[in-house]
Protein backbone atom coordinates (compact mmCIF):
# COMPACT_ATOMS: atom_id res chain seq x y z
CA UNK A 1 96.68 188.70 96.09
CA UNK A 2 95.95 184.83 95.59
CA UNK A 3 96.25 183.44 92.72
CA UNK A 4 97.12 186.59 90.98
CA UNK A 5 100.81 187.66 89.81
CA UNK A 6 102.18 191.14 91.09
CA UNK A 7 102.24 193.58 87.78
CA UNK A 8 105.66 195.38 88.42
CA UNK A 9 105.80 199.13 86.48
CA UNK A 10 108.39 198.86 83.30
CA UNK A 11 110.69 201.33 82.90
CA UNK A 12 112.48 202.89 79.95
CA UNK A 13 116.56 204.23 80.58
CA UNK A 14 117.27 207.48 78.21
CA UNK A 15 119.45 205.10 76.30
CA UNK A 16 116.42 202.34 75.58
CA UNK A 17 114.38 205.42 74.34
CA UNK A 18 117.03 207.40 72.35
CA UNK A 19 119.35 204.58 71.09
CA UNK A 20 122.74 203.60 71.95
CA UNK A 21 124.53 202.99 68.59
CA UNK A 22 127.71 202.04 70.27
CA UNK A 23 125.94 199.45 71.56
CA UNK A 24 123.75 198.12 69.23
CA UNK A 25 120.57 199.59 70.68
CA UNK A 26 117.93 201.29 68.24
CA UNK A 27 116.23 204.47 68.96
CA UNK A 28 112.96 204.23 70.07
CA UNK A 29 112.46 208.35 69.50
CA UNK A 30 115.21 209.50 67.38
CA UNK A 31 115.85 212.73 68.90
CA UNK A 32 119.22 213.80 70.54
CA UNK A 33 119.74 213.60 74.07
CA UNK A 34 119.54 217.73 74.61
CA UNK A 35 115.95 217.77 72.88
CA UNK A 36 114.92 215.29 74.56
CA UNK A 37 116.16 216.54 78.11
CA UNK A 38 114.61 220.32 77.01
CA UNK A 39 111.28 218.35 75.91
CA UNK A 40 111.04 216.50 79.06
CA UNK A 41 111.84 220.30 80.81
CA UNK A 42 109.44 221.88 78.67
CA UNK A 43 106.93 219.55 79.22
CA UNK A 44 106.72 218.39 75.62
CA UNK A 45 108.29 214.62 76.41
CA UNK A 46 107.26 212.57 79.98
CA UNK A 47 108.53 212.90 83.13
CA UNK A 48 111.17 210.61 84.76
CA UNK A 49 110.95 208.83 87.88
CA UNK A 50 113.72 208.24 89.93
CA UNK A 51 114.23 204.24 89.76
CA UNK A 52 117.73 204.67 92.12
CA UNK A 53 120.04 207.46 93.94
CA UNK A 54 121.48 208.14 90.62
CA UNK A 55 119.19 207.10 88.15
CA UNK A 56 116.18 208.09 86.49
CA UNK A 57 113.85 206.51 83.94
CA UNK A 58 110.82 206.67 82.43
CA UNK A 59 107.50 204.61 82.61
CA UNK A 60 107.02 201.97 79.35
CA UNK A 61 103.58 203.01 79.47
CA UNK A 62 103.97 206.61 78.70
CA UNK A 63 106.66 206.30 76.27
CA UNK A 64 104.68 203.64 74.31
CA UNK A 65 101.58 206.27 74.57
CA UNK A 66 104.18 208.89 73.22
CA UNK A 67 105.31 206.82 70.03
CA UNK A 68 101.87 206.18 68.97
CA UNK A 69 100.61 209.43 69.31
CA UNK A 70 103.70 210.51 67.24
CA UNK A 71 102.90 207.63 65.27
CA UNK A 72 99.23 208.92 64.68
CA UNK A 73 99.92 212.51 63.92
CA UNK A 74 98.45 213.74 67.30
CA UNK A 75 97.52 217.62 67.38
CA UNK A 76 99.28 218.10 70.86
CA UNK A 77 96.86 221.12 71.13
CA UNK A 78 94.04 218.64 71.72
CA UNK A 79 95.47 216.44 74.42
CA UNK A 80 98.70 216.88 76.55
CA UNK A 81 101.05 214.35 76.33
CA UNK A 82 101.93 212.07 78.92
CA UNK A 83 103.38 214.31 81.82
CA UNK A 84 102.20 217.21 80.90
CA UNK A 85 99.15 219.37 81.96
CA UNK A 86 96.22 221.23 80.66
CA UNK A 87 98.26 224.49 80.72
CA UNK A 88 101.58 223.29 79.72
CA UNK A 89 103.04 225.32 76.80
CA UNK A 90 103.56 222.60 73.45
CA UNK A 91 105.11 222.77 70.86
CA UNK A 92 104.47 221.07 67.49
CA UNK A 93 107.48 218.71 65.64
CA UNK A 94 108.30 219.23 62.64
């Protein structure tokens, strides 16, 4: 591509997402680490991608998507979240 900068993919660890108080990082979704593995199972939360042999981690772009629609008050009945499909069961938050 001339003239034009590669885009590389960002990715979110669990910790960037759910916060790391012993380290000074805020939550980005404050939910603990077992909802958020049985959302992510349940299809409720995004999927990860494997970034390494022993790592996983999520795409910026979907977890940004996810805040805001949290943020807005999205009926998850209308639109699955990001990693999820038309048939996936959802749940609402409370």
């Amino acid at each position: 591509m001339k003239g034009r900068a590669a885009v590389k993919e960002k990715y979110m660890t669990i910790h960037m997402i759910l916060g790391n108080p012993n380290k000074g990082i805020p939550a980005v979704i404050p939910v603990s680490r077992r909802k958020w593995l049985k959302g992510v199972e349940s299809g409720i939360y995004p999927k990860p991608v494997r970034v390494s042999s022993r790592s996983l981690a999520w795409k910026a772009k979907d977890i940004e998507r996810l805040v805001k629609e949290l943020e807005d008050g999205h009926d998850k009945k209308e639109t699955p979240l990001p990693g999820q499909t038309e048939g996936t069961k959802q749940i609402k938050q409370t």
